[in-house]
Protein backbone atom coordinates (compact mmCIF):
# COMPACT_ATOMS: atom_id res chain seq x y z
CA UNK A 1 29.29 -5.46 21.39
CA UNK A 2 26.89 -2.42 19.99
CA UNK A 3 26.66 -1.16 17.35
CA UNK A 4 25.46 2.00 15.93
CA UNK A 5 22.79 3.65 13.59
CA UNK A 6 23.89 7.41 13.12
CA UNK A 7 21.75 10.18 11.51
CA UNK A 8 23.41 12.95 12.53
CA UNK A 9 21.14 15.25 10.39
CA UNK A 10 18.28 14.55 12.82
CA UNK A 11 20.95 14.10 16.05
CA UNK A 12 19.62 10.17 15.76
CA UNK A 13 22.11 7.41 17.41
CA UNK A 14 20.39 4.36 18.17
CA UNK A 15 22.50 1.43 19.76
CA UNK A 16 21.77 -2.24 18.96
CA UNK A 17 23.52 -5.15 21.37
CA UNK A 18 24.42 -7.71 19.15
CA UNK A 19 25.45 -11.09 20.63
CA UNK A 20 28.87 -12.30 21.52
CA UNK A 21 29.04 -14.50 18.24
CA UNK A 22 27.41 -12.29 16.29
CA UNK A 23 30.34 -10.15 17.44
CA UNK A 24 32.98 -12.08 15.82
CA UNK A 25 31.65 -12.88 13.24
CA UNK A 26 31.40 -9.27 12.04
CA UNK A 27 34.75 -8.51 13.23
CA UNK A 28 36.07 -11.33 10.19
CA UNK A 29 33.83 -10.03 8.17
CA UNK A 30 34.89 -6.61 8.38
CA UNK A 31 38.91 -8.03 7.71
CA UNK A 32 37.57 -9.08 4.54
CA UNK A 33 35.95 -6.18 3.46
CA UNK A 34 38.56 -4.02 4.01
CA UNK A 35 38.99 -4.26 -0.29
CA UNK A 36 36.85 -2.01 -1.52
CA UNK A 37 34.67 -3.97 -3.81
CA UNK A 38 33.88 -6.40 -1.38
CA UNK A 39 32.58 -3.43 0.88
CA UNK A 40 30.92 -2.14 -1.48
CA UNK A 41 28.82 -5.52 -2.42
CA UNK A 42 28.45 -5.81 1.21
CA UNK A 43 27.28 -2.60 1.81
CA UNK A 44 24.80 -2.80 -0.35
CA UNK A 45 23.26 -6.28 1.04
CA UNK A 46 23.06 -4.79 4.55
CA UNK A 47 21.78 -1.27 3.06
CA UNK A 48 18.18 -3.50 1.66
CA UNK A 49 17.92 -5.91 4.66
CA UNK A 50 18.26 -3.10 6.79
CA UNK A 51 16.05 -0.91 5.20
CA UNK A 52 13.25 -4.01 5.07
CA UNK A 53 14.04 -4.65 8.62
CA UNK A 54 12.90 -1.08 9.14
CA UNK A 55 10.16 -0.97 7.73
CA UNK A 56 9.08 -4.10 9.55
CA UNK A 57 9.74 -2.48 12.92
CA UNK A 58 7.64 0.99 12.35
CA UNK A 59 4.80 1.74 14.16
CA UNK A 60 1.67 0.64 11.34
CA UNK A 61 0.23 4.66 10.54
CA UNK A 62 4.22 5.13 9.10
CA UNK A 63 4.29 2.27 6.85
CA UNK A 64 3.28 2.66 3.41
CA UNK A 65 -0.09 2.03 2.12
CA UNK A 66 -1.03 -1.51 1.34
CA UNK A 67 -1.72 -2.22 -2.34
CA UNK A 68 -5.14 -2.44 -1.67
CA UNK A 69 -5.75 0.75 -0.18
CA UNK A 70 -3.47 2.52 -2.51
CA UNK A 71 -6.01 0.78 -5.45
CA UNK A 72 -9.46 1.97 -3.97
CA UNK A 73 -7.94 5.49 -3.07
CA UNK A 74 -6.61 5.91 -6.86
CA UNK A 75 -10.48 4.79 -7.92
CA UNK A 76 -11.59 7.26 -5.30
CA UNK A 77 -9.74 9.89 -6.72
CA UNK A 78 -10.70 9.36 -10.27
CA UNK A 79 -14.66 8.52 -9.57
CA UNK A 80 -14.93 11.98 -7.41
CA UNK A 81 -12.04 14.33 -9.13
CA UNK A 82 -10.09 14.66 -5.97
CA UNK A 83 -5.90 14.42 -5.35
CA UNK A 84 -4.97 11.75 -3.04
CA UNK A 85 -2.69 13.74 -0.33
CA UNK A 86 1.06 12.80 -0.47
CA UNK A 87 1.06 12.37 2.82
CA UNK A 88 -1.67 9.46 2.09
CA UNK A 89 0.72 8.42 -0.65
CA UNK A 90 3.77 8.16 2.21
CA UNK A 91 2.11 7.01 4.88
CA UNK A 92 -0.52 4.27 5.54
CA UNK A 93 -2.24 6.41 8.38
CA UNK A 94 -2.91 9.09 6.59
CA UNK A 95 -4.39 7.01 3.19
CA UNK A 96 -6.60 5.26 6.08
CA UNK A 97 -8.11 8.79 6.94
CA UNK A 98 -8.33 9.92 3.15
CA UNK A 99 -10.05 6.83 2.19
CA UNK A 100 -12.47 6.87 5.17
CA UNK A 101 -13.51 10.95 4.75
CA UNK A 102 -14.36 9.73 1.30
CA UNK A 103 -15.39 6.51 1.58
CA UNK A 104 -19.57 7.37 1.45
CA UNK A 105 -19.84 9.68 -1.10
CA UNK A 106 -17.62 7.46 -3.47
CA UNK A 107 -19.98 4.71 -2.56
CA UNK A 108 -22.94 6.90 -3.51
CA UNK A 109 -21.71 7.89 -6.53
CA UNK A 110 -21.09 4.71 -7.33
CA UNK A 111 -24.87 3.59 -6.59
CA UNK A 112 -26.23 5.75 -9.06
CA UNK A 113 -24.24 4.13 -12.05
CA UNK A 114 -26.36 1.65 -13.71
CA UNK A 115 -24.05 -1.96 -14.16
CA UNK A 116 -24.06 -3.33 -17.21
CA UNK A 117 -25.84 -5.97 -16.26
CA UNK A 118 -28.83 -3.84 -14.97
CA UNK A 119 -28.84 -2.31 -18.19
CA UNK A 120 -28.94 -5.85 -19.58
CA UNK A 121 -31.85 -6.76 -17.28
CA UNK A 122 -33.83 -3.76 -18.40
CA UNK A 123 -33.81 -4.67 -21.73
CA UNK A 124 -34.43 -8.36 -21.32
CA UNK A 125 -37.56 -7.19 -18.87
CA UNK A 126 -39.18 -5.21 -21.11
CA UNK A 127 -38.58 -8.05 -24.53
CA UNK A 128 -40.44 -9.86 -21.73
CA UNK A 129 -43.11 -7.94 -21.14
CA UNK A 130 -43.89 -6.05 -24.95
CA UNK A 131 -43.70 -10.38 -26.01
CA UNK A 132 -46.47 -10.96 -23.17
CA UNK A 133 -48.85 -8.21 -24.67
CA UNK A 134 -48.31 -10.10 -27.91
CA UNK A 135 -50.00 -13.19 -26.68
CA UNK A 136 -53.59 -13.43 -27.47
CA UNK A 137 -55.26 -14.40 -24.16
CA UNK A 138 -58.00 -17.33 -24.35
CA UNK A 139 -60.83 -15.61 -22.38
């Protein structure tokens, strides 16, 4: 048995073989959802494992960004005052290029903030070294 995937707003019909038992088992589970609210909760189940299934099966530049790249592209964007694309938001290829054309200069921008622990170390250095002139040498 096949069945089908339809979009006809893009002229899409793709055609999945589906094993013999697989076969009848849909065919009782499409007597019982013949009432309406049945369909309608099992329409719904297929509609999200399908649509994970999917994604799973796309080519990697069409998924969506991972979490991590979507993070360092939003502190791109806010260090160096630039819009991520929404094609970068959509597609993982695309955030992959943003992130890499700006990838240097957010890193040198970055480079020139002092950490608050350098600031820290400053400080303590030169307690340090006004505390050494204090101390009468024994010459």
């Amino acid at each position: 048995m096949a069945l089908y995937l339809v979009n006809p707003g893009v002229d899409l019909t793709l055609e999945l073989c589906i094993a013999p038992a697989m076969e009848e088992a849909i065919c009782v589970q499409w007597e019982r959802v013949k009432d309406r609210a049945i369909r309608q909760t099992f329409v719904r189940k297929l509609e999200k494992q399908l649509e994970r299934l999917v994604a799973e099966c796309m080519d990697w530049d069409l998924k969506e960004p991972t979490p991590a790249q979507a993070s360092y592209a939003a502190l791109i964007s806010r260090k160096l005052d630039v819009p991520i694309p929404s094609e970068a938001v959509k597609y993982r290829f695309h955030m992959a290029l943003f992130i890499d054309t700006y990838n240097e200069q957010y890193r040198t921008e970055i480079s020139k903030l002092p950490t608050p622990n350098s600031v820290e170390i400053e400080k303590a250095q030169a307690l340090v070294a006004e505390k050494l002139k204090s101390i009468p040498t024994s010459d």
